[in-house]
Protein backbone atom coordinates (compact mmCIF):
# COMPACT_ATOMS: atom_id res chain seq x y z
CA UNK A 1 57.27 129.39 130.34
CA UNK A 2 55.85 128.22 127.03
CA UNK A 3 53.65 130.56 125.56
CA UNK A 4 50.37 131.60 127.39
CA UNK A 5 47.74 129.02 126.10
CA UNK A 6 50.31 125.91 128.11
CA UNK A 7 50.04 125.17 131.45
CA UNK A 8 53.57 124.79 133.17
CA UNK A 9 52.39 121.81 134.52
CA UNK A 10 52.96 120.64 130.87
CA UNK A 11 56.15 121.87 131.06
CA UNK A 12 57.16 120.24 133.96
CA UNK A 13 55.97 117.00 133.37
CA UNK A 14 58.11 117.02 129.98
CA UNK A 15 61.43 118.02 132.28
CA UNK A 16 61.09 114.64 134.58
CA UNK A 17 59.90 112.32 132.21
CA UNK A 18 63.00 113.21 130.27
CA UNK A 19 65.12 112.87 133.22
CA UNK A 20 63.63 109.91 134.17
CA UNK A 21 64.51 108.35 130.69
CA UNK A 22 68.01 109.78 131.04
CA UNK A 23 68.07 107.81 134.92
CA UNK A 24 66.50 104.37 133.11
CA UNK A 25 69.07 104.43 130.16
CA UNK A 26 72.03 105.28 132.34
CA UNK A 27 70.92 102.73 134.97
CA UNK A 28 70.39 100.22 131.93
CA UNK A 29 73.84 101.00 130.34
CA UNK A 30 75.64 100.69 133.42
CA UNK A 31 74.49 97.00 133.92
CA UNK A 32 74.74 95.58 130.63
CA UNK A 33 78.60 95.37 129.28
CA UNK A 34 77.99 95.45 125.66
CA UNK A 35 75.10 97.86 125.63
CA UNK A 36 77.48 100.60 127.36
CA UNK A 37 80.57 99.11 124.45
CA UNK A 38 77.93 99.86 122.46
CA UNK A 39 76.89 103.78 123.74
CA UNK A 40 79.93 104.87 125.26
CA UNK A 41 82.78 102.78 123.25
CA UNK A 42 85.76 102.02 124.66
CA UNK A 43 89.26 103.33 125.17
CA UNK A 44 91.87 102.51 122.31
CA UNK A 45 95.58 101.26 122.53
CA UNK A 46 97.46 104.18 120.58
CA UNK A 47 101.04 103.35 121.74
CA UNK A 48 102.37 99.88 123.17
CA UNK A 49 105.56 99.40 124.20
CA UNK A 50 106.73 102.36 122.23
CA UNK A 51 105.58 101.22 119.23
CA UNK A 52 102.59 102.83 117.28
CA UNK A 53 99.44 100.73 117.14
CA UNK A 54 98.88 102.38 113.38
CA UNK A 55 95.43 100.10 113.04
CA UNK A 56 94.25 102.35 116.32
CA UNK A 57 95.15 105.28 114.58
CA UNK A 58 93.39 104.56 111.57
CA UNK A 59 90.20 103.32 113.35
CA UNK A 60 90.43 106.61 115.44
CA UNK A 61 91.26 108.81 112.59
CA UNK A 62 94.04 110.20 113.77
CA UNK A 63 97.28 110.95 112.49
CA UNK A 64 101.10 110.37 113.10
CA UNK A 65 101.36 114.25 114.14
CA UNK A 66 97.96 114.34 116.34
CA UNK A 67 99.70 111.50 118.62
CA UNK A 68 102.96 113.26 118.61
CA UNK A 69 101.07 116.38 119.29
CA UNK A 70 98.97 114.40 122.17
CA UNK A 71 102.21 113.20 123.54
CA UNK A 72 103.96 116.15 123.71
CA UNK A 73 101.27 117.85 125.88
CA UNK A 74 101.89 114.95 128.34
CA UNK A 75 105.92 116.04 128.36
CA UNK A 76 107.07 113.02 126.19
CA UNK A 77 109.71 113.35 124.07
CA UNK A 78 110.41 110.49 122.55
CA UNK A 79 107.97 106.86 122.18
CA UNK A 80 110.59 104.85 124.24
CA UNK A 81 109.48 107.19 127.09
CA UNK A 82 105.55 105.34 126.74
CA UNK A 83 104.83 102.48 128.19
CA UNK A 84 101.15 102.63 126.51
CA UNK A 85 98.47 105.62 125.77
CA UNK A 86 95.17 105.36 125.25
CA UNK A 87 92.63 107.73 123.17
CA UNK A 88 89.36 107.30 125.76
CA UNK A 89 85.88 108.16 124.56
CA UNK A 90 86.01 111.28 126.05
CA UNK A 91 88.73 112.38 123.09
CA UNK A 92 91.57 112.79 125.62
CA UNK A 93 94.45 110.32 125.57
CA UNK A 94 96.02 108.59 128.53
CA UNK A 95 99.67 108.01 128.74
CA UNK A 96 101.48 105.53 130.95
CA UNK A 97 105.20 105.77 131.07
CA UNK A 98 107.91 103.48 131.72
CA UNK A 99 109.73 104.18 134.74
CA UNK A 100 113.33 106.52 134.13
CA UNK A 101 115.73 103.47 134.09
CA UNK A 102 113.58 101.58 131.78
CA UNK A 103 113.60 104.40 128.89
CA UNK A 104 114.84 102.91 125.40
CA UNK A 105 115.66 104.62 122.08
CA UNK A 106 113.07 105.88 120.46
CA UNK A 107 111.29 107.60 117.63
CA UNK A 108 111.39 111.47 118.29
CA UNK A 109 107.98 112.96 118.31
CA UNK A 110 108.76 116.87 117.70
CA UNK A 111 107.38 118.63 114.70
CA UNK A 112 109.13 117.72 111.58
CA UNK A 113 110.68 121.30 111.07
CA UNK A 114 112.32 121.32 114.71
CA UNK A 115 113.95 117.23 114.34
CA UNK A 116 117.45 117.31 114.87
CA UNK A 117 118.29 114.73 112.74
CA UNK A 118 116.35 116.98 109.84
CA UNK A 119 114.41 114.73 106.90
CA UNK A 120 113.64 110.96 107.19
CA UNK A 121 115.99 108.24 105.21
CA UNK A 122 114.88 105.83 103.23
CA UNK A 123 115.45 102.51 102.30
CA UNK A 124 118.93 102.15 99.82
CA UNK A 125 120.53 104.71 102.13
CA UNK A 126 123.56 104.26 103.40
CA UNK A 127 124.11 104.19 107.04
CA UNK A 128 126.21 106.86 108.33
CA UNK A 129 126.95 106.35 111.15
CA UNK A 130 126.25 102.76 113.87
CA UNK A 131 123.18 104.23 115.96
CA UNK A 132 119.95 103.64 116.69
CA UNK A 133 117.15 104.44 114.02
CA UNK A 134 113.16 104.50 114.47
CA UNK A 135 110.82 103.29 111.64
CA UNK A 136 109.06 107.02 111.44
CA UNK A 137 105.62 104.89 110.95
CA UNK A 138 105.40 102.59 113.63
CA UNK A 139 108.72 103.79 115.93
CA UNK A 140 110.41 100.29 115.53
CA UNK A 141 113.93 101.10 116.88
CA UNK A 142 116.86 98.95 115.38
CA UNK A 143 120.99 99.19 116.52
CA UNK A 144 122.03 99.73 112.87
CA UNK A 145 126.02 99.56 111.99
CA UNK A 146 127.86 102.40 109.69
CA UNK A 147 127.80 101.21 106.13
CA UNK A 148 124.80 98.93 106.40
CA UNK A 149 121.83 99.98 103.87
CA UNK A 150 118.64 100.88 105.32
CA UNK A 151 116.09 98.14 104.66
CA UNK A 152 111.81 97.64 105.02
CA UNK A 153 110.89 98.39 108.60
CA UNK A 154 110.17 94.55 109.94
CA UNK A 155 107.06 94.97 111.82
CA UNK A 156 105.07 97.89 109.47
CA UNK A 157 107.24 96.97 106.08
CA UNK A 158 107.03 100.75 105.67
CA UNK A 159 110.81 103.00 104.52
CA UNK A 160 111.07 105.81 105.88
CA UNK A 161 113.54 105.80 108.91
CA UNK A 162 114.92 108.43 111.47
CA UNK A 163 117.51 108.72 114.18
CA UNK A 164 116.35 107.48 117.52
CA UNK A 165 116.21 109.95 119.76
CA UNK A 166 118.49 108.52 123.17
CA UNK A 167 117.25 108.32 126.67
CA UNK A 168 119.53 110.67 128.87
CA UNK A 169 118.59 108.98 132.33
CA UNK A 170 120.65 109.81 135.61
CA UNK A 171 121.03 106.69 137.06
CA UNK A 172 122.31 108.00 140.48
């Protein structure tokens, strides 16, 4: 197993006292909360409310188009669609969505090159028509009237600003 001059009796005391160690850790972990925060970490709020939590993306080191990308493998279109989703330890994010009659306005999470509504506006535009607009940082959605000038987003401050993309729900 090892080379001829060690006994696999070596060998195979080195296999369970290493899975023995694994058993004691795991068995410790498992019964002290902050030691298994401390191993495993803990799941992270990446959307609430349809509404980027940017301080999870930063902590996470993710970026605006690695959620959207998430997202979109989880058939969401827009971030009125999500309730919340989590990036777990494992690297995978969760998504929770609000039920079909519940669905707001929201920012539009496809590439950049394939957005209907073509390259963000900033603030000192003009708006061009009343609609709903998403804050392209954070996906604060705003009712904004023709005419009006595009202003700081009110929750991230940020000024760059998109066309929401609309819920189409069949209420029937």
């Amino acid at each position: 197993m090892m080379g001829k001059d060690v006994p696999i009796l070596h060998g195979i005391l080195v296999i369970t006292t290493v899975a023995v160690l694994q058993t004691v850790a795991e068995w410790t972990i498992n019964r002290n909360k902050r030691l298994e925060i401390f191993m495993e970490g803990r799941a992270d709020c990446l959307v609430e409310d349809g509404l980027i939590v940017t301080s999870s993306l930063d902590r996470n080191n993710l970026s605006h188009e690695d959620l959207f990308r998430f997202l979109r493998s989880k058939d969401v279109e827009q971030l009125g669609q999500v309730k919340r989703a989590f990036f777990e330890t494992s690297g995978l994010v969760s998504v929770w969505c609000f039920p079909k009659t519940e669905i707001v306005p929201g920012l539009g999470i496809q590439p950049m090159d394939y957005r209907p509504d073509g390259h963000p506006v900033t603030c000192g535009d003009r708006i061009e028509k009343t609609g709903y607009y998403s804050c392209r940082y954070c996906g604060f959605t705003l009712l904004m009237k023709q005419g009006a000038r595009f202003t700081p987003c009110e929750k991230c401050n940020e000024n760059d600003w998109s066309s929401s993309v609309r819920p189409e729900v069949d209420l029937v």
